[in-house]
Every structure is written in C-alpha cells, then in structure tokens.
Protein backbone atom coordinates (compact mmCIF):
# COMPACT_ATOMS: atom_id res chain seq x y z
CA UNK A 1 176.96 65.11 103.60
CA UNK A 2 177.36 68.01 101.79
CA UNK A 3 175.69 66.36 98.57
CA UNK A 4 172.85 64.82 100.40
CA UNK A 5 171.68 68.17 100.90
CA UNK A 6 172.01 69.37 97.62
CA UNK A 7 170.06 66.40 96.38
CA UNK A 8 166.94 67.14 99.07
CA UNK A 9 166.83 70.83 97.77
CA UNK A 10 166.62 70.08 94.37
CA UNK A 11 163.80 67.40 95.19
CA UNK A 12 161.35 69.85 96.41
CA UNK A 13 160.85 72.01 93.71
CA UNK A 14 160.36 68.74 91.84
CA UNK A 15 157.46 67.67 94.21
CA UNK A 16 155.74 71.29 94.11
CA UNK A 17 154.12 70.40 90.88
CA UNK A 18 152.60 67.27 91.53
CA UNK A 19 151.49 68.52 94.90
CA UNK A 20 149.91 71.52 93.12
CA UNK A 21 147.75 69.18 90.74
CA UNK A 22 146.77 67.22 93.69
CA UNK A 23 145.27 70.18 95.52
CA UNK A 24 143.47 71.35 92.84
CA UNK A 25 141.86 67.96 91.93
CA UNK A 26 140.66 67.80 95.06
CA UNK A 27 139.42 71.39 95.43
CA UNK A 28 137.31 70.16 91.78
CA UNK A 29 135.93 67.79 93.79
CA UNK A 30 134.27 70.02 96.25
CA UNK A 31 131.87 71.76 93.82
CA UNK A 32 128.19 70.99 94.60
CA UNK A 33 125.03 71.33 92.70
CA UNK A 34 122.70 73.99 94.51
CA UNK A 35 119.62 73.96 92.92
CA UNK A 36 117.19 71.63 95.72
CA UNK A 37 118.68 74.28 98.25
CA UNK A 38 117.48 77.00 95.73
CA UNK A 39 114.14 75.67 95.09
CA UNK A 40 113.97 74.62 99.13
CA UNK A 41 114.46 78.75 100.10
CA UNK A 42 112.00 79.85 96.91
CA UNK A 43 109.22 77.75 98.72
CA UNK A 44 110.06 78.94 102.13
CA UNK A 45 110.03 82.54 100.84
CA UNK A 46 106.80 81.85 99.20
CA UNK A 47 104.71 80.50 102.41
CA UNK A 48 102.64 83.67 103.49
CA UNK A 49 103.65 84.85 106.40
CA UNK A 50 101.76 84.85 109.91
CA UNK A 51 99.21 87.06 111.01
CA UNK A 52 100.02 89.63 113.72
CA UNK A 53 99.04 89.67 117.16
CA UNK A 54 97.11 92.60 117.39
CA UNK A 55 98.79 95.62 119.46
CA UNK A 56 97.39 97.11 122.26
CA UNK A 57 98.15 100.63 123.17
CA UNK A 58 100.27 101.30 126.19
CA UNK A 59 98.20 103.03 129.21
CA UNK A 60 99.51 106.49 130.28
CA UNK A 61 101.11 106.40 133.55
CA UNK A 62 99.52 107.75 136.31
CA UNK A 63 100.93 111.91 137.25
CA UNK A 64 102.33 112.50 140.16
CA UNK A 65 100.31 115.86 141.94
CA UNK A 66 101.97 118.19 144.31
CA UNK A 67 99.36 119.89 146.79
CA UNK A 68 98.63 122.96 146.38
CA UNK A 69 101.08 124.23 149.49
CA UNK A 70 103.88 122.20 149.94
CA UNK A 71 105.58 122.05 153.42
CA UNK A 72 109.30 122.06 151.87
CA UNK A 73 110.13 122.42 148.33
CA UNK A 74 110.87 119.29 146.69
CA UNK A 75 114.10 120.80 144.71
CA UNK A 76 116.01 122.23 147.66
CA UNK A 77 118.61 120.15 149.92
CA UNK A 78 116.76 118.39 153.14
CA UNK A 79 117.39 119.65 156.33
CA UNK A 80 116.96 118.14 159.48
CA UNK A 81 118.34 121.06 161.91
CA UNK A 82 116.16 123.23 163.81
CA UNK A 83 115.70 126.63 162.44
CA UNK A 84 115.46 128.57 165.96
CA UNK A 85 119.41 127.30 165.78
CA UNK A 86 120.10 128.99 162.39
CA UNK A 87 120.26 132.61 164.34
CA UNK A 88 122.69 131.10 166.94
CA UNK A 89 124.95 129.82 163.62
CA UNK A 90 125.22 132.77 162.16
CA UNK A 91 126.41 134.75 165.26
CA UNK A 92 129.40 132.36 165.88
CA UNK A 93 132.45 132.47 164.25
CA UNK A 94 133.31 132.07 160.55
CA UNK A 95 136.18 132.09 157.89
CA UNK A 96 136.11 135.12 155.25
CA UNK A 97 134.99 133.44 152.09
CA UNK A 98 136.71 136.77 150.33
CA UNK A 99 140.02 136.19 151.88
CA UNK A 100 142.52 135.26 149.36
CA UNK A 101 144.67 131.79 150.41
CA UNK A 102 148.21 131.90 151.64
CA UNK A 103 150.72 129.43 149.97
CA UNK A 104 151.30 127.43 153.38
CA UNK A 105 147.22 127.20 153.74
CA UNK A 106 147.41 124.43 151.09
CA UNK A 107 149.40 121.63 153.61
CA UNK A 108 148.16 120.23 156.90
CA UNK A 109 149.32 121.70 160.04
CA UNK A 110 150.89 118.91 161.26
CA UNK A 111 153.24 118.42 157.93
CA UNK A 112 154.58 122.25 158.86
CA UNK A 113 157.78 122.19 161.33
CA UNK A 114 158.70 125.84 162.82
CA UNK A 115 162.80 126.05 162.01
CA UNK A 116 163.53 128.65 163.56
CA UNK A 117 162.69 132.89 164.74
CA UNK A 118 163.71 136.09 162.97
CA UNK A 119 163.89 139.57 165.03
CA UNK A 120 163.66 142.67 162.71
CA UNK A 121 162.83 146.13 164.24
CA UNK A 122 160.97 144.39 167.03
CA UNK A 123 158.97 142.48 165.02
CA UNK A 124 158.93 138.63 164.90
CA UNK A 125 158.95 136.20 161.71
CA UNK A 126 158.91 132.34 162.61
CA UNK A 127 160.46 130.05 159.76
CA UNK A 128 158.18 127.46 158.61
CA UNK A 129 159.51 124.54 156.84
CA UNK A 130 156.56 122.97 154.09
CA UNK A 131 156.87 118.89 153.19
CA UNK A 132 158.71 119.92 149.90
CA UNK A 133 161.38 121.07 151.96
CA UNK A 134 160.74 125.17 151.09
CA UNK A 135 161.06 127.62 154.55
CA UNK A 136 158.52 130.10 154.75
CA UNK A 137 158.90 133.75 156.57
CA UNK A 138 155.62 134.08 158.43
CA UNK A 139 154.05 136.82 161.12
CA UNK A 140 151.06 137.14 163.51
CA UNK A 141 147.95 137.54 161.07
CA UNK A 142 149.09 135.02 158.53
CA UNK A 143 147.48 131.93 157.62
CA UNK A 144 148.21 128.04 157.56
CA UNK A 145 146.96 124.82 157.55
CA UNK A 146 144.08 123.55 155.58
CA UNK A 147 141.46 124.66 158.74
CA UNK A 148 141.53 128.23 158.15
CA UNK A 149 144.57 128.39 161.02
CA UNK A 150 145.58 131.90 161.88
CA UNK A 151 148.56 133.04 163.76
CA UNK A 152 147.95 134.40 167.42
CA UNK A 153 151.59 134.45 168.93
CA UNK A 154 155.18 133.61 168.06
CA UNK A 155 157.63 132.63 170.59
CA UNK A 156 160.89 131.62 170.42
CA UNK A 157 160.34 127.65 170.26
CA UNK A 158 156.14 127.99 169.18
CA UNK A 159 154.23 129.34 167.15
CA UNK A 160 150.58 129.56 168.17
CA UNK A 161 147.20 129.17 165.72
CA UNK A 162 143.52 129.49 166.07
CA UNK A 163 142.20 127.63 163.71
CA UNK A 164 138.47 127.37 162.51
CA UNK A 165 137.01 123.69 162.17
CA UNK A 166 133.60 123.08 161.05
CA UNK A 167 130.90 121.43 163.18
CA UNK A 168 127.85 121.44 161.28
CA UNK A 169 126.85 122.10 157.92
CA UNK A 170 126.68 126.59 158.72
CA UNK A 171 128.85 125.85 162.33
CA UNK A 172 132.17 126.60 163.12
CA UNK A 173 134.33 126.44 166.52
CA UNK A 174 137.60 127.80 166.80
CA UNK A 175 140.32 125.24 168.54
CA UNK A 176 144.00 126.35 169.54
CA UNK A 177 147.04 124.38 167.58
CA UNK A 178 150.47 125.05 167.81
CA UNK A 179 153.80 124.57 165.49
CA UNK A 180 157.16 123.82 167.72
CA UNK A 181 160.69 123.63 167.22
CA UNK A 182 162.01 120.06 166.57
CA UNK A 183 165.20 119.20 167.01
CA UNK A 184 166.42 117.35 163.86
CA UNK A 185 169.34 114.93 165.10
C-alpha cells in the first residue's frame, strides 16, 4: 500500500503539464475578432440624436396669506381650555420649580419601604429603604417620590406625604400617600 501511494504522488506532477497546455489551447480558442461590433457602435454613435421635447416652465405655487388680524398665532401651542379658568390655575397649588431635588425624589413612592424610626432630641427621622437596597434618614419637610411628595407626619409605623399630581396642563391637586412599616418575614 505504501508504494501505491508513492506512485499516485509522483503521477500528478506528471499530469500538471499536459493539463496546463490543454487550458491554454483552449483559452487561444476564445479570442474573437471585434471589428463588425466596432463598426456596429461607430454607426450607432453617428445617428443624430433626437430632438427635445420642448420644456415648459413650472408655475409658481400659489402663497398662502394670513389676514391682517389673526385670532391665535399660528406658531404658539393650541389651546382648548377656557381662559376665565387660567386665574383659578394659578391660585391653586404648585411645586417650586427652584427647589433643588432630593436623592429619594428620583424612585416611585411605592418602591420606598419605611424600616424603621429614629428619636434624637425630640425630633423624629423615619428610615427609608430605596430599591437598591440604600436606607435613607429622612424628616418632616423632606421630599420623595417622583410626584413632588412632601413629608407631613412621622409616626412610629407611617410616614405621611402630600404629594402634588398634575391635572391639567397649568393644574395641580394635592392627594395624601403614606409609607408603612412592612414586616419582612
């Protein structure tokens, strides 16, 4: 077996050279006089070419024209609310747009849990556990919860919020929430 293989290997560099020659007789083969295509393209290039339709000029489009007095101005926002309400809007309660935000005002209420209460020279801190897991030290006056939710009362098992919640586009409405004490078993 071993010299059958030997033989087969030296065989095929033996047949590269007459496979070679083959290949390249046949490639001769291919080569093709051009010149009817030549003269074909000279006479189609020749031909004079077709006249034009002629062009007609585009119309201008018609312009738009405002009157004189508008009712509303086109650029500003459409409203459909009354305006004798505007005066009521404004008198009614509001977050301060100056206030800066408290870390816990960046989670939703009700992903805050209350852990626990802190006492300190008769003041009262309720713990406030955040979805990463981090307890927060919070008094009356301090802010949470993406609705503007302020702190009205801490007890020992709630912690009481007013928070604002919009109605309207310029309305807001305050509504009571509260965080309790879970227990975690």
């Amino acid at each position: 077996m071993r010299n059958d293989w030997r033989n087969r290997r030296q065989t095929i560099p033996g047949m590269a050279i007459p496979v070679t020659l083959l290949c390249g007789l046949l490639l001769a083969g291919c080569g093709q006089e051009t010149s009817d295509l030549e003269a074909y393209i000279a006479q189609v290039q020749a031909r004079p070419a077709p006249p034009l339709e002629p062009f007609q000029e585009p119309e201008d489009p018609p312009s738009h024209v405002y009157p004189d007095a508008p009712e509303r101005d086109p650029f500003n926002r459409l409203s459909f609310r009354e305006e004798s309400r505007d005066a009521e809007v404004a008198s009614g309660p509001r977050p301060d747009p100056d206030r800066p935000r408290e870390n816990l005002e960046q989670f939703p209420l009700d992903s805050l849990r209350m852990s626990g209460l802190l006492e300190r020279e008769e003041e009262r801190f309720a713990l406030v556990r955040d979805p990463q897991g981090t307890v927060h030290r919070v008094r009356e006056g301090n802010y949470l919860g993406q609705n503007h939710g302020r702190i009205v009362d801490i007890s020992e098992r709630r912690v009481e919020v007013l928070e604002l919640v919009r109605t309207g586009e310029q309305s807001w409405t305050e509504r009571e929430a509260a965080l309790s004490v879970r227990d975690e078993r």
